[in-house]
C-alpha atoms as a PDB file:
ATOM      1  CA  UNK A   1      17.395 -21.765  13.389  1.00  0.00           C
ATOM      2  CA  UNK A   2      14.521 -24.479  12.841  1.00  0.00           C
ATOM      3  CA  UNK A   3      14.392 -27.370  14.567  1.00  0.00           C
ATOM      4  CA  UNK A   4      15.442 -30.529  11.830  1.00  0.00           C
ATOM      5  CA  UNK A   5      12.013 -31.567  11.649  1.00  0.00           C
ATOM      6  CA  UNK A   6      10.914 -28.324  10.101  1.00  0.00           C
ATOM      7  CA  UNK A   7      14.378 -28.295   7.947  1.00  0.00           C
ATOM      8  CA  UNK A   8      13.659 -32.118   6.784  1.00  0.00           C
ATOM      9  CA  UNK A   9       9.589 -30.772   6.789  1.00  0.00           C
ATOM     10  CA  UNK A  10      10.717 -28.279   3.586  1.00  0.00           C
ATOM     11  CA  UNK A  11      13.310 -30.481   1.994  1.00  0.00           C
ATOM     12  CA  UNK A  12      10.862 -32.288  -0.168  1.00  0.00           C
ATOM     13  CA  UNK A  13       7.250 -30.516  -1.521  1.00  0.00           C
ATOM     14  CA  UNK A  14       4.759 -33.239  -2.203  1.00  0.00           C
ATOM     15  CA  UNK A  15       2.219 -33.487  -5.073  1.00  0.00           C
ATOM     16  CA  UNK A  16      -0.676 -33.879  -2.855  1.00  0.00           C
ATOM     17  CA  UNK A  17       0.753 -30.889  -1.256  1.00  0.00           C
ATOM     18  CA  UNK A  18       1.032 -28.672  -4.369  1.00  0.00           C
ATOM     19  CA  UNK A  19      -2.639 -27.319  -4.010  1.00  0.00           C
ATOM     20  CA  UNK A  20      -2.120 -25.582  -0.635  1.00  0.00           C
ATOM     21  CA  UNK A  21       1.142 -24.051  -2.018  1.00  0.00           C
ATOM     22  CA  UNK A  22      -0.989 -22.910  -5.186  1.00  0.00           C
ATOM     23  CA  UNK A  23      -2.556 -19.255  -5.629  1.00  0.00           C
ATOM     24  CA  UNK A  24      -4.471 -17.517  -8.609  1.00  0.00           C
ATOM     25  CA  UNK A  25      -2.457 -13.838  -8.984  1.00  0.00           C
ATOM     26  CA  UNK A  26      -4.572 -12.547 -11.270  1.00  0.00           C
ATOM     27  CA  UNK A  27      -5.529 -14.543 -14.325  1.00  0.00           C
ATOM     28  CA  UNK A  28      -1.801 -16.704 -13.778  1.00  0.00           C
ATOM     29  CA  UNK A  29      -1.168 -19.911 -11.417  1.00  0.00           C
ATOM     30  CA  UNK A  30       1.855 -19.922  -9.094  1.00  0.00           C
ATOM     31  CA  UNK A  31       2.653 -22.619  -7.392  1.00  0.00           C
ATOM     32  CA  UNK A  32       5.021 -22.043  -4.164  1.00  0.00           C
ATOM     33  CA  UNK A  33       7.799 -24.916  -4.455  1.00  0.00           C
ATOM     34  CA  UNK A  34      10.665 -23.030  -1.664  1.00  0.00           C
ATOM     35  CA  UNK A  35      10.182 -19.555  -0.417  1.00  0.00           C
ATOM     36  CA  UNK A  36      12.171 -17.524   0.972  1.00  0.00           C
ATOM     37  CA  UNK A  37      11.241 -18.583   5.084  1.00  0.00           C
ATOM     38  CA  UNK A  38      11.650 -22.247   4.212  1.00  0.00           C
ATOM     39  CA  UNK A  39      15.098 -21.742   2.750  1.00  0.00           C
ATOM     40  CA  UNK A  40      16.484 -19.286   5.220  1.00  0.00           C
ATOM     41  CA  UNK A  41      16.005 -16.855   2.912  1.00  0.00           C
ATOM     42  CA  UNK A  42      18.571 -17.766   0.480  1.00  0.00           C
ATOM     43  CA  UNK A  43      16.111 -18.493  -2.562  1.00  0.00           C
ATOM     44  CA  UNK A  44      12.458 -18.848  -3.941  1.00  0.00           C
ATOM     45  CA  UNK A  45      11.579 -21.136  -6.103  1.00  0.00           C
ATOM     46  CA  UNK A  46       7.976 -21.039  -8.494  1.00  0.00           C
ATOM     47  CA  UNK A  47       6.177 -22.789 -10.774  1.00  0.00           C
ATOM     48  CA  UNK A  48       4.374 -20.118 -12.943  1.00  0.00           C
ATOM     49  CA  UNK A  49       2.016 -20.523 -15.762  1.00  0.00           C
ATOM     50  CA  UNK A  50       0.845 -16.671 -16.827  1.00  0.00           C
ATOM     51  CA  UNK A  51      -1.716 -15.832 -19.857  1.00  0.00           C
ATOM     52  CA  UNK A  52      -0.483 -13.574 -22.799  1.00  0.00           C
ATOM     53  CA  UNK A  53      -1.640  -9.777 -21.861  1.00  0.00           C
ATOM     54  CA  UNK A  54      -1.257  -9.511 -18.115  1.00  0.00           C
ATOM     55  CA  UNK A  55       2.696  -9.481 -18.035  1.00  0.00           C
ATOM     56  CA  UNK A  56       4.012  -6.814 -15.732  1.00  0.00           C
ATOM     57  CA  UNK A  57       5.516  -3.340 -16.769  1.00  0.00           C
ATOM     58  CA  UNK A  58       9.093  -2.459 -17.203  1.00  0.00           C
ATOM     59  CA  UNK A  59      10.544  -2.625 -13.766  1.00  0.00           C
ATOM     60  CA  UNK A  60      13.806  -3.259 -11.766  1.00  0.00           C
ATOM     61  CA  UNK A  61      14.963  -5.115  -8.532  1.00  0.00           C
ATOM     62  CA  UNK A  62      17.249  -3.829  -6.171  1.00  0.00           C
ATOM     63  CA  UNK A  63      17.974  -6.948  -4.100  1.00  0.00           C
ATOM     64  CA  UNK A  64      17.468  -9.596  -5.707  1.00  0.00           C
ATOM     65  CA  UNK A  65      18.036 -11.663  -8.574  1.00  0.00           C
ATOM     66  CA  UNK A  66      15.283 -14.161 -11.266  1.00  0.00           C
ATOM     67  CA  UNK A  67      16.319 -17.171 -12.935  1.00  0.00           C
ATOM     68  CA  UNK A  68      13.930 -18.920 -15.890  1.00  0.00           C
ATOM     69  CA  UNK A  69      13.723 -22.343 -17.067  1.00  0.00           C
ATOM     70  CA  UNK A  70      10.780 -22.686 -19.713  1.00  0.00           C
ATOM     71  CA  UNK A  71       8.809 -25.633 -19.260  1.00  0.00           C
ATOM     72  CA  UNK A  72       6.280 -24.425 -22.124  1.00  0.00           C
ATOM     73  CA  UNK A  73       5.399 -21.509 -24.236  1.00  0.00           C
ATOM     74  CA  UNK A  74       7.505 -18.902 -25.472  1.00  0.00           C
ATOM     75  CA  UNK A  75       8.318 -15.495 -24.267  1.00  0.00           C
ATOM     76  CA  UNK A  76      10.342 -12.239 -24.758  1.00  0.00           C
ATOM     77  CA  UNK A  77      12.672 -11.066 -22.280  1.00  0.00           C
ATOM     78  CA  UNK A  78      13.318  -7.447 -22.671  1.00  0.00           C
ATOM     79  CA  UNK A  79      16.630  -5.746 -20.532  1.00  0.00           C
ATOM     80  CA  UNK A  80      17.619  -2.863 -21.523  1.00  0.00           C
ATOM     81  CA  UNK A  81      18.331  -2.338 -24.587  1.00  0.00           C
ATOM     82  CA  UNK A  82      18.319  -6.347 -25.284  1.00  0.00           C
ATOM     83  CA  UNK A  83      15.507  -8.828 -26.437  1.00  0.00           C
ATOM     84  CA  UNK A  84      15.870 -12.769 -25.248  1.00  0.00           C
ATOM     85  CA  UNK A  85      13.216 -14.768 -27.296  1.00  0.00           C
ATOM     86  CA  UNK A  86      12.904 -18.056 -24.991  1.00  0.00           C
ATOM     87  CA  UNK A  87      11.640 -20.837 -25.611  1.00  0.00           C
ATOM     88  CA  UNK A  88      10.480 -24.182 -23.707  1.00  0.00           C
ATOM     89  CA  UNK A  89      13.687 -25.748 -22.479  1.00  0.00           C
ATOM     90  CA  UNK A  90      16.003 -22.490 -22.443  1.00  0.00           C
ATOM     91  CA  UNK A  91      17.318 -20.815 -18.953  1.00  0.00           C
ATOM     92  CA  UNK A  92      17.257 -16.818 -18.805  1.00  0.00           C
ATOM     93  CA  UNK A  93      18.881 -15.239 -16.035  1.00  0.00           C
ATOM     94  CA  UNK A  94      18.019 -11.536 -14.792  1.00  0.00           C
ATOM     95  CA  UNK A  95      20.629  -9.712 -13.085  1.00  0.00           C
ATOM     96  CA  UNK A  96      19.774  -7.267  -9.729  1.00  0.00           C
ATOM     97  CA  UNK A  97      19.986  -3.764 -10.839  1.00  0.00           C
ATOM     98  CA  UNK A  98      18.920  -4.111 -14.470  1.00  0.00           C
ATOM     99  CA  UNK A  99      15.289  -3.260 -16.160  1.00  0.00           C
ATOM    100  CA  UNK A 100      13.441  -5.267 -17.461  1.00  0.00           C
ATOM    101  CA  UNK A 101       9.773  -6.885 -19.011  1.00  0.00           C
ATOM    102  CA  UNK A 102       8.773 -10.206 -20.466  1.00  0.00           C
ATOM    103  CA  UNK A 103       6.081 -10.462 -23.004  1.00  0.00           C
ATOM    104  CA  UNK A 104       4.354 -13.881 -24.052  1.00  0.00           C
ATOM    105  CA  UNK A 105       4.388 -14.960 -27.449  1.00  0.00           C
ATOM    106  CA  UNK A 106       2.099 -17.805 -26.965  1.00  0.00           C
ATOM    107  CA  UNK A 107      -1.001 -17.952 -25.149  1.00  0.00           C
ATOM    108  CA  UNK A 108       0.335 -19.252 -22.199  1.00  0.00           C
ATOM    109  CA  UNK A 109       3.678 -19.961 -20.835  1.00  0.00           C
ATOM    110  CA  UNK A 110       4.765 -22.060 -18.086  1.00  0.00           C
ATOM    111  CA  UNK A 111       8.093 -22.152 -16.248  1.00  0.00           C
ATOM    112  CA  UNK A 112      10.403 -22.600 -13.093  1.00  0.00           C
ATOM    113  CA  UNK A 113      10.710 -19.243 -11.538  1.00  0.00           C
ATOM    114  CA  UNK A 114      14.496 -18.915  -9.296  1.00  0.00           C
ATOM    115  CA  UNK A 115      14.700 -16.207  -6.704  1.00  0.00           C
ATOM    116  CA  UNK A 116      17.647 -15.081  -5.214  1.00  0.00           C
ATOM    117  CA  UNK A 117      17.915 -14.246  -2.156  1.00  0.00           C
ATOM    118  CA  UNK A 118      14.481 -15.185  -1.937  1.00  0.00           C
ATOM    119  CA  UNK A 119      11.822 -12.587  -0.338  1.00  0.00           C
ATOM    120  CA  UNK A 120      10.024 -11.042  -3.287  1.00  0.00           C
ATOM    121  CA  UNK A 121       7.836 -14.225  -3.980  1.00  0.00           C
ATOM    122  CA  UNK A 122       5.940 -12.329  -0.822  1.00  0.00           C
ATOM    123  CA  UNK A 123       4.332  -9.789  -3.478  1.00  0.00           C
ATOM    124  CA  UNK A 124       3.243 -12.943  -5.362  1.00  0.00           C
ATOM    125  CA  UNK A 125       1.537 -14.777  -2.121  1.00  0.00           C
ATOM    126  CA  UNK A 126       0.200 -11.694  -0.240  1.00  0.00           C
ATOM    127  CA  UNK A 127      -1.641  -9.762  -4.216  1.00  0.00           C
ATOM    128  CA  UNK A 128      -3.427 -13.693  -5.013  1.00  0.00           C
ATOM    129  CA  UNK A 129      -5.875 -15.469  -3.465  1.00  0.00           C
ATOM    130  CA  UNK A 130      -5.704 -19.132  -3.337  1.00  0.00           C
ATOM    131  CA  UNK A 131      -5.908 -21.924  -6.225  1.00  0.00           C
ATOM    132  CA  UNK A 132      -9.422 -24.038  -5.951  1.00  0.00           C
ATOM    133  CA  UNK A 133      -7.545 -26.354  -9.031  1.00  0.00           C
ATOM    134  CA  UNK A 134      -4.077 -26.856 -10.231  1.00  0.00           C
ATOM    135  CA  UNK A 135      -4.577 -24.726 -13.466  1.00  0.00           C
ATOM    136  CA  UNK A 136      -5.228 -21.362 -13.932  1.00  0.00           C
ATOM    137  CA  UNK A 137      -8.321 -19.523 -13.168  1.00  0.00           C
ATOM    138  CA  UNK A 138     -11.066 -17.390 -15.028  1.00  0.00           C
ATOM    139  CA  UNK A 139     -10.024 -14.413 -16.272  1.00  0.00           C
ATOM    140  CA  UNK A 140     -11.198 -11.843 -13.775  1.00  0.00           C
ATOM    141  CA  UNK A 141     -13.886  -9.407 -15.113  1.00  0.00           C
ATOM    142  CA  UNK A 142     -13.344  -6.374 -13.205  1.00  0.00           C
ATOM    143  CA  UNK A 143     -10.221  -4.735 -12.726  1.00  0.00           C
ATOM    144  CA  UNK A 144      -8.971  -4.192  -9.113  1.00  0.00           C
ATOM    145  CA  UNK A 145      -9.470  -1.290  -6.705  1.00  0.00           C
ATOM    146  CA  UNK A 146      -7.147   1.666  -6.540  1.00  0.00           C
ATOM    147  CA  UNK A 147      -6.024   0.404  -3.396  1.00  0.00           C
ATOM    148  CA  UNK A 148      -4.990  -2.920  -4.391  1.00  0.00           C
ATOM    149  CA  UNK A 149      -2.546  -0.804  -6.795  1.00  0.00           C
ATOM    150  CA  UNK A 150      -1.396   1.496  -4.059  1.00  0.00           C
ATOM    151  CA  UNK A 151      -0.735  -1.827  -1.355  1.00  0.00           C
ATOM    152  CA  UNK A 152       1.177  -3.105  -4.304  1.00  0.00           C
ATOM    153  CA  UNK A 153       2.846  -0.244  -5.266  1.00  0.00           C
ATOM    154  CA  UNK A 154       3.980   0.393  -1.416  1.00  0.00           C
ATOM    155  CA  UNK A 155       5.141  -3.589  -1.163  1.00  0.00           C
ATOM    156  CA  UNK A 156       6.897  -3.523  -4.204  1.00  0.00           C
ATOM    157  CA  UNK A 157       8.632  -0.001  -2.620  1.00  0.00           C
ATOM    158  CA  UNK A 158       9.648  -2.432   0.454  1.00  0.00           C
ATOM    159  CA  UNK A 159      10.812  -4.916  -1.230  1.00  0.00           C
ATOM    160  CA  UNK A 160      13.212  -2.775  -3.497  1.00  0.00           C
ATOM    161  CA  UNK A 161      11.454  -2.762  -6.621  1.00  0.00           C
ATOM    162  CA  UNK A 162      10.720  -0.140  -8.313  1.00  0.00           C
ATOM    163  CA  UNK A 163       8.300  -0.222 -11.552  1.00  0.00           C
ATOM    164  CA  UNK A 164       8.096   1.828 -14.735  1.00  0.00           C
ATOM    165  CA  UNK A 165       4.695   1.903 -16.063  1.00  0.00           C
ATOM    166  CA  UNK A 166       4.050   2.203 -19.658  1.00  0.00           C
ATOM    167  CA  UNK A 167       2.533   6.203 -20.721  1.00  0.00           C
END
């Protein structure tokens, strides 16, 4: 158990503090509000802002569950055989145990990322590098190694996720 300096330490995220807790995964921002060390493990919690055309194949987690609020932007939720068109100011929650895939419908969207138990955020943090400003970043030019892939593909494996790539 922390001492309560380190529990009072994570109770409250300052702005000046938001840079160090921000990363560039990809071409998308995430900023690190909770995770899952801080909390005990109980929950994540992100502030996301991802760019139309780099959302993330079909996939499904085995331990843990995502909860949306849409700050800005609108997106489609696909589980299943169900579509959720969001929008800025609705909440979409994900289930454990149930594909899915979000696409963008605008150019960007922005929102409030809930995970539960927390633990997966890791993939997030350890496949970015960090933010040098609180917006996103260029749009990479090349495309990653093969290795990159296969680190990510072994994490995700770890972390109970497994992912359905688009033929």
């Amino acid at each position: 158990m922390n001492n309560l300096a380190e529990i009072i330490k994570n109770l409250h995220v300052r702005e000046e503090d938001l840079l160090k807790r921000s990363r560039w995964y990809g071409p998308n921002f995430f900023t690190f509000l909770a995770t899952a060390e801080e909390t005990n493990g109980a929950f994540a919690v992100l502030k996301c802002k991802l760019r139309r055309g780099f959302e993330p194949p079909k996939h499904v987690h085995s331990k843990e569950e995502e909860s949306y609020v849409i700050l800005d932007g609108e997106i489609i939720y696909e589980l299943e055989d169900k579509s959720i068109h969001a929008k800025a100011g609705d909440y979409v929650h994900l289930p454990r145990n149930i594909s899915h895939k979000f696409r963008l419908i605008s150019e960007t969207v922005t929102f409030i990322l809930i995970i539960t138990p927390g633990g997966f955020e890791q993939l997030f943090w350890e496949f970015s590098r960090p933010a040098e400003y609180m917006d996103l970043p260029p749009v990479p030019t090349a495309k990653p190694p093969k290795e990159f892939f296969e680190a990510m593909e072994r994490l995700n494996e770890k972390l109970g996720v497994t992912m359905f790539p688009e033929l």
